[in-house]
C-alpha atoms as a PDB file:
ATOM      1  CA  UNK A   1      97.642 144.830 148.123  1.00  0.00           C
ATOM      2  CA  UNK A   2      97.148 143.554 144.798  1.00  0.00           C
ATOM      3  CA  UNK A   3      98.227 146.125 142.102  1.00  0.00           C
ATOM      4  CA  UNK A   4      97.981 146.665 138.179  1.00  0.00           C
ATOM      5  CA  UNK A   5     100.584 148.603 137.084  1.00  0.00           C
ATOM      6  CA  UNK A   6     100.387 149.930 133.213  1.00  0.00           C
ATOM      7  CA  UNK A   7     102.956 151.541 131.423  1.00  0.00           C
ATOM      8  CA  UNK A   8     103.310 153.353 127.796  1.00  0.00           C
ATOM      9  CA  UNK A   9     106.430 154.788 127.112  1.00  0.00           C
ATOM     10  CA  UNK A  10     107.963 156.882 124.183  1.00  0.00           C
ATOM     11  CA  UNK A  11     111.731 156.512 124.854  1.00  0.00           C
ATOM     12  CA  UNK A  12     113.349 153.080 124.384  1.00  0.00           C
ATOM     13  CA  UNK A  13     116.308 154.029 126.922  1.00  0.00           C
ATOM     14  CA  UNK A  14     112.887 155.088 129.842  1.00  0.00           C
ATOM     15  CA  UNK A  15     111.198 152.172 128.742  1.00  0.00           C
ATOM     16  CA  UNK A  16     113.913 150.104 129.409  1.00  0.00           C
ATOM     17  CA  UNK A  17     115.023 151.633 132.372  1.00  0.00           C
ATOM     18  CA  UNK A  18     111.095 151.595 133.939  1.00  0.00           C
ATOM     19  CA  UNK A  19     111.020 147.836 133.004  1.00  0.00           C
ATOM     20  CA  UNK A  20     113.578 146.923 135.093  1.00  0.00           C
ATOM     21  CA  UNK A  21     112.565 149.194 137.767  1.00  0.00           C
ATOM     22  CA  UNK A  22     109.331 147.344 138.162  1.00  0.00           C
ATOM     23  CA  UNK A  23     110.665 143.539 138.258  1.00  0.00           C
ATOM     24  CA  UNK A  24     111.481 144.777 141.885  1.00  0.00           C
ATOM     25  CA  UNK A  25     108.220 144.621 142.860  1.00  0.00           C
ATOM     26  CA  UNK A  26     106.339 142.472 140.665  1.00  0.00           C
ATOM     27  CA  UNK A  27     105.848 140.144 137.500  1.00  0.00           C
ATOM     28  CA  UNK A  28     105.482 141.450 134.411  1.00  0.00           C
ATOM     29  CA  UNK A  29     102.244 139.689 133.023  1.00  0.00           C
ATOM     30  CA  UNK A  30     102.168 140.957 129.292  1.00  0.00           C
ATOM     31  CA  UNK A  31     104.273 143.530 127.481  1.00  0.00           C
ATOM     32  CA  UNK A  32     103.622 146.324 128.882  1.00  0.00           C
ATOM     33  CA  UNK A  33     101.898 145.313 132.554  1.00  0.00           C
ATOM     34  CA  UNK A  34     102.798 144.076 135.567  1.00  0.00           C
ATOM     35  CA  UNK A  35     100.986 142.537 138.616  1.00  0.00           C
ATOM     36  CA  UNK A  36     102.094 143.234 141.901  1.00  0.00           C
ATOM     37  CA  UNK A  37     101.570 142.468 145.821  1.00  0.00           C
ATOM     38  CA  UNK A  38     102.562 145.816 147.329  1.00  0.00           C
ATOM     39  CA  UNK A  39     102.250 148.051 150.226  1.00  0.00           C
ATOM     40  CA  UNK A  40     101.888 151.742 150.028  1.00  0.00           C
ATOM     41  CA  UNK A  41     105.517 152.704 150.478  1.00  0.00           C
ATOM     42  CA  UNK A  42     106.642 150.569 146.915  1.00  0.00           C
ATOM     43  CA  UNK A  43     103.302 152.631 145.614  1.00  0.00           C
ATOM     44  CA  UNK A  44     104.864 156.383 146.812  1.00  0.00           C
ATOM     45  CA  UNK A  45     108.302 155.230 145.426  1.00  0.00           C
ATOM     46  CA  UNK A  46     106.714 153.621 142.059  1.00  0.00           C
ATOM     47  CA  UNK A  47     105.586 157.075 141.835  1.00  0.00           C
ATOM     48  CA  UNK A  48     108.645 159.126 142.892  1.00  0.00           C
ATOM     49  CA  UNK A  49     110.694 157.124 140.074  1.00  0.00           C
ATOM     50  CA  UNK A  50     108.075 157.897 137.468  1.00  0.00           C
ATOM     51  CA  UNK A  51     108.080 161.814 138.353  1.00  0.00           C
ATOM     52  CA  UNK A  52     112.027 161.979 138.644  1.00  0.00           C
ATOM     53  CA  UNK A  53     113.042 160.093 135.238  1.00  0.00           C
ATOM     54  CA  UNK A  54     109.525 159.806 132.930  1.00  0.00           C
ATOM     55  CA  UNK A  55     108.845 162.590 130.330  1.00  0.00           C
ATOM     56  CA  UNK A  56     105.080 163.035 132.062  1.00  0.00           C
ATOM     57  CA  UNK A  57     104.260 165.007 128.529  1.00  0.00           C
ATOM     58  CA  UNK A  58     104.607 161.954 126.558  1.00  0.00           C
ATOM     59  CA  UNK A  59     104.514 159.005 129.015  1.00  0.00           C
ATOM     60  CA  UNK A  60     102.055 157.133 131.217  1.00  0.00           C
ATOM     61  CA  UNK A  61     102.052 154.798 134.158  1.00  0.00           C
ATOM     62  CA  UNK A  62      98.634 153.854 135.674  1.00  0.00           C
ATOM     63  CA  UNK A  63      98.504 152.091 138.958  1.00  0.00           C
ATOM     64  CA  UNK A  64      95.224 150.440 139.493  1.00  0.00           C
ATOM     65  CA  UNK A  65      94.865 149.219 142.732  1.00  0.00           C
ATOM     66  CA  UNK A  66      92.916 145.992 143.407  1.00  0.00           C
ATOM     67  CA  UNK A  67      90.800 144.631 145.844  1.00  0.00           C
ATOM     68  CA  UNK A  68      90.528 141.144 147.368  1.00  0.00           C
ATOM     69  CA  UNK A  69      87.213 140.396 146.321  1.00  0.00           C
ATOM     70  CA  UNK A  70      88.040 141.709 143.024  1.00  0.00           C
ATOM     71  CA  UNK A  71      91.310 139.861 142.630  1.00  0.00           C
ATOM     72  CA  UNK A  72      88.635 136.683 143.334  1.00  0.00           C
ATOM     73  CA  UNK A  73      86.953 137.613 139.674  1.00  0.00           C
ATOM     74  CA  UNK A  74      90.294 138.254 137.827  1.00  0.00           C
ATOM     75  CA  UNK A  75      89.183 135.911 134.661  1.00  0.00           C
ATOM     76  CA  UNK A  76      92.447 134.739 132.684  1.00  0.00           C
ATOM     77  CA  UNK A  77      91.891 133.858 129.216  1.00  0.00           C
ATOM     78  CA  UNK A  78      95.357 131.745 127.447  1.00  0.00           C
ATOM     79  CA  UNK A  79      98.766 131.115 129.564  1.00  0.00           C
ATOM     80  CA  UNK A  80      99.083 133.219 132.631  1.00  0.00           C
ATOM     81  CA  UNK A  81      99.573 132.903 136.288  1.00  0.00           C
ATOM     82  CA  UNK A  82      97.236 135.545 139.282  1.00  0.00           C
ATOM     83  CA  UNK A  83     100.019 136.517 141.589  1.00  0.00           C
ATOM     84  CA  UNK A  84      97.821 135.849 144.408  1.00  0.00           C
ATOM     85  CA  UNK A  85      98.743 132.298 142.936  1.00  0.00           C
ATOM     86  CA  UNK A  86     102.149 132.282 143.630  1.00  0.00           C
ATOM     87  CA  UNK A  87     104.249 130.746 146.826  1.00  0.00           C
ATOM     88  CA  UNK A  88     106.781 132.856 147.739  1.00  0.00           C
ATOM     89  CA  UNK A  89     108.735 133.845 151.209  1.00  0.00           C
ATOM     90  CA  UNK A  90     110.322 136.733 152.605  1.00  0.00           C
ATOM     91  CA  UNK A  91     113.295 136.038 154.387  1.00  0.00           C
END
């Protein structure tokens, strides 16, 4: 599933840290956002990480979850790739 997943974080050393954490499961799109094709178990441990290590007084992470027909409107405005554009395999 197609997923949107923002982040706004206080801490340089969590931001940093969350950054990298996410290029496991997607591409990071603009500073602070990154587009992913993801099942529900990367969602539950997206969400573990952020619970374990984020300070949830001062930080956010919002998934948004995507549909297919909505993926279909996604309207991209400048430079910029729709992951549901990319060729990739698993091996």
């Amino acid at each position: 599933m197609i997923t949107l997943i923002t982040y706004d974080i206080t801490d340089p050393k969590r931001l940093n840290a969350t950054r990298r954490f996410l290029k496991e499961f997607g591409i990071r799109t603009q500073k602070s956002v990154f587009e992913c094709d993801i099942d529900e178990e990367a969602i539950r441990r997206i969400r573990s990480y952020c619970k374990e290590r984020l300070d949830l007084a001062s930080d956010s992470v919002r998934i948004y979850r995507i549909c297919t027909r909505c993926i279909n409107r996604v309207i991209i405005s400048g430079q910029g790739l729709k992951v549901t554009q990319l060729d990739y395999m698993i091996v």
